[in-house]
Protein backbone atom coordinates (compact mmCIF):
# COMPACT_ATOMS: atom_id res chain seq x y z
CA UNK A 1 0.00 0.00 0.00
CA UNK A 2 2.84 2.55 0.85
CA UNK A 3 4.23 1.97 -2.72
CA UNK A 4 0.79 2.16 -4.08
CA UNK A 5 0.93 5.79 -2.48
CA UNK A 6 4.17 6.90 -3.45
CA UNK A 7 3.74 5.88 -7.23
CA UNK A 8 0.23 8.08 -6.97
CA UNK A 9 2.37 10.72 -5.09
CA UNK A 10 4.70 11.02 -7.94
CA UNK A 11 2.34 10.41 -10.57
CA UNK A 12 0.32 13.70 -9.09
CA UNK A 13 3.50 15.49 -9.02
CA UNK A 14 4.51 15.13 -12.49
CA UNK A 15 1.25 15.84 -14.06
CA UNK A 16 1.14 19.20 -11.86
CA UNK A 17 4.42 19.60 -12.96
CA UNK A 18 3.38 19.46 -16.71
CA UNK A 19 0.60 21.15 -16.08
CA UNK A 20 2.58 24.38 -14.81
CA UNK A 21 3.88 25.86 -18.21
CA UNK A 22 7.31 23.75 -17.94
CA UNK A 23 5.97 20.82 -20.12
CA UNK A 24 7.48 20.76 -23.35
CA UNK A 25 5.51 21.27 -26.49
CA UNK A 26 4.37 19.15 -28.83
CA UNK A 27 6.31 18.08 -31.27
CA UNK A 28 4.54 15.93 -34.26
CA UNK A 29 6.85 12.80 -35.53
CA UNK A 30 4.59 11.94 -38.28
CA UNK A 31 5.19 13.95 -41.77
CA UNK A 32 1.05 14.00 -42.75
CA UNK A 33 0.02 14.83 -39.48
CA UNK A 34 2.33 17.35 -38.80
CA UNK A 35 1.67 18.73 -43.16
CA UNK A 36 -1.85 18.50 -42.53
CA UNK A 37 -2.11 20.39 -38.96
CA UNK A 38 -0.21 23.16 -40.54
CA UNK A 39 -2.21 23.31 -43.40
CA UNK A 40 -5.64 23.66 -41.48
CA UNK A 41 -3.99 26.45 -38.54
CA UNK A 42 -2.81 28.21 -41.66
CA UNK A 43 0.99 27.79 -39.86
CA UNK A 44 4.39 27.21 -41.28
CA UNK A 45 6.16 23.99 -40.18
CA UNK A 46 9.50 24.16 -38.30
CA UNK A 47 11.03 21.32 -38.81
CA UNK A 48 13.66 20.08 -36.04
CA UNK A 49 16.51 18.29 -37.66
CA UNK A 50 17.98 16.65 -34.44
CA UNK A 51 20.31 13.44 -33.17
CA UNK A 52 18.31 13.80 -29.70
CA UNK A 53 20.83 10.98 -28.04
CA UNK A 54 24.36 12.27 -29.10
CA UNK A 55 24.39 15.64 -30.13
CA UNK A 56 25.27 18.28 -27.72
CA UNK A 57 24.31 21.06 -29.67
CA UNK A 58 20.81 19.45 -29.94
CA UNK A 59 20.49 18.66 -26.08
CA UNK A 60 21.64 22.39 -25.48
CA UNK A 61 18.94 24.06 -27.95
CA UNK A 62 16.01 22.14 -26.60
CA UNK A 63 17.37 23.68 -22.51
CA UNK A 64 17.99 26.47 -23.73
CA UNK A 65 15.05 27.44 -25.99
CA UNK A 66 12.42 24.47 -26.69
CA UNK A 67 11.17 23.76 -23.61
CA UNK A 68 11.28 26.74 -22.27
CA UNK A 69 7.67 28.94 -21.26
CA UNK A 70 8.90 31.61 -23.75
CA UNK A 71 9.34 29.25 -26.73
CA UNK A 72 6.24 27.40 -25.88
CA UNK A 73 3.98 30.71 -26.23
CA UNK A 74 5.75 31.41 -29.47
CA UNK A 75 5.74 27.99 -30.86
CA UNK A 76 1.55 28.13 -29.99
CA UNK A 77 1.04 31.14 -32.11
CA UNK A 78 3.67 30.95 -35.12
CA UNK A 79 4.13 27.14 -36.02
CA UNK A 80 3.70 23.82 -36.34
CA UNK A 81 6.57 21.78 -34.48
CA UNK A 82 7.51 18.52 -36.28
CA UNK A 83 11.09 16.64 -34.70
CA UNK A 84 12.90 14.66 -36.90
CA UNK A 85 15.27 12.99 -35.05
CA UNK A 86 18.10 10.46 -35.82
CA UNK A 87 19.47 8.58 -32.63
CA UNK A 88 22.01 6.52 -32.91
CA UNK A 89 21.39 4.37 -29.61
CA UNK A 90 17.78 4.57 -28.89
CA UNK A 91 15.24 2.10 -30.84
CA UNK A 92 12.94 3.92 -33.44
CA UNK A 93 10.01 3.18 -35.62
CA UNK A 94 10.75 1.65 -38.93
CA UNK A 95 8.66 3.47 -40.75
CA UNK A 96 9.61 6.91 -38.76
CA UNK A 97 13.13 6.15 -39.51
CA UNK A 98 12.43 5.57 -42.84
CA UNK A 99 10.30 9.12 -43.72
CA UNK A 100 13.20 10.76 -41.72
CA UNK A 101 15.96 9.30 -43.98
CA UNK A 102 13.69 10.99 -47.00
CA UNK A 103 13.46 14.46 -45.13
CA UNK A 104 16.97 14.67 -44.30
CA UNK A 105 18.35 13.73 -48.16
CA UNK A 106 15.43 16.26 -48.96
CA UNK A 107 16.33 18.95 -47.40
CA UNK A 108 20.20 18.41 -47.38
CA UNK A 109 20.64 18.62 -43.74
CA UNK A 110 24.41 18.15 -43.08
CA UNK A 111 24.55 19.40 -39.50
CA UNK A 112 22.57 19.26 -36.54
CA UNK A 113 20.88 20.60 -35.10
CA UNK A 114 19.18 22.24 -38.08
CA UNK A 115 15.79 24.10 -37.83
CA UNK A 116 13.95 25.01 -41.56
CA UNK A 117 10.47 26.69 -41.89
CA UNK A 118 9.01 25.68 -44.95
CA UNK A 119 5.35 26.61 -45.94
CA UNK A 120 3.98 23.03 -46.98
CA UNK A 121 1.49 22.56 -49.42
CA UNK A 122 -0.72 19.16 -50.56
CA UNK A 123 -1.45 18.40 -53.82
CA UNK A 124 -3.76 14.81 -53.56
CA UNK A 125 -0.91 12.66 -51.30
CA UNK A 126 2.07 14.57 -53.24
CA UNK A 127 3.91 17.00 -50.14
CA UNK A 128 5.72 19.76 -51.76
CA UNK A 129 7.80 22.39 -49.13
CA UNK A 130 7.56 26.02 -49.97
CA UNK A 131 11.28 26.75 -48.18
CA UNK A 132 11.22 29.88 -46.17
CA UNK A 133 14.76 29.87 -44.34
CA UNK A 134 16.33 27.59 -42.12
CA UNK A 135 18.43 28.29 -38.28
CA UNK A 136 20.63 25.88 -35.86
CA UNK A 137 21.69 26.48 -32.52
CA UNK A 138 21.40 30.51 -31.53
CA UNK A 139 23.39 31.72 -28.32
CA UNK A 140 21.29 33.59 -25.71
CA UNK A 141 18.49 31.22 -25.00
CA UNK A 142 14.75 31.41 -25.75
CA UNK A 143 14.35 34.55 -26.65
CA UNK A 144 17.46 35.21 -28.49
CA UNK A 145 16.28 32.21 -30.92
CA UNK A 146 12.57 33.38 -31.28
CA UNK A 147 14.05 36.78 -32.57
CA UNK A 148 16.03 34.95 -35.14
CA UNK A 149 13.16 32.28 -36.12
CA UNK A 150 11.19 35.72 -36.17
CA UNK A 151 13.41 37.83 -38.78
CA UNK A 152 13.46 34.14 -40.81
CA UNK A 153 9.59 34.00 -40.90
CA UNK A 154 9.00 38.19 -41.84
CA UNK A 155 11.03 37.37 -44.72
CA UNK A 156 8.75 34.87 -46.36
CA UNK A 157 7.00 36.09 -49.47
């Protein structure tokens, strides 16, 4: 019964804690979903180019900027967040791996982590990426990144 009541304790305790603003967003995995969602809010798509279980820089932008309160706010309001990540030691879906493989040669990500906003547009099941400007890494936490992603998104036609 007393680890009955500590599990609950700590089950409590992390959905108040996720309820507070400190969750992280939401980031979409799935390339139709995440086309589709962006497509009905009318949003660009930032795209997360990441390696979530090896690279530093990666590990650093998402302390530093994505989950903070600031980023979340913005993040609500200006996009759609989709991760594409490529781990080298943690198990992923096939299929996942597969569309992210695709993306990457795409987009001709060579570094990471690599952020691009793309305006994405759907022509029957055919996914064509208007390109509006991509970002890494950006010094000076949340807000310091939002004013980049910002100056990269009032530059879209």
């Amino acid at each position: 019964m007393k680890n009955f009541l500590v599990i609950m304790a700590l089950l409590v305790g992390a959905n108040a804690f996720a309820q507070d603003g400190t969750a992280s967003p939401e980031w979409n995995t799935n390339l139709v979903k995440a086309v589709d969602k962006a497509i009905a809010e009318k949003k660009p798509l930032l795209m997360f180019f990441t390696g979530s279980d090896w690279c530093g820089w990666c590990k650093r932008l998402q302390a530093e900027a994505f989950i903070q309160p600031a980023f979340q706010k913005w993040a609500d309001e200006n996009v759609v967040l989709m991760e594409l990540d490529y781990p080298r030691r943690t198990a992923q879906d096939e299929e996942i791996k597969q569309q992210n493989t695709n993306i990457l040669r795409m987009f001709g990500v060579r570094g990471y982590p690599t952020i691009w906003f793309v305006n994405p547009t759907k022509n029957g099941s055919e996914i064509n990426f208007g390109k509006i400007g991509s970002t890494g890494y950006v010094r000076g936490g949340a807000e310091a990144w939002i004013a980049e992603a910002n100056k990269i998104l009032a530059a879209q036609p």
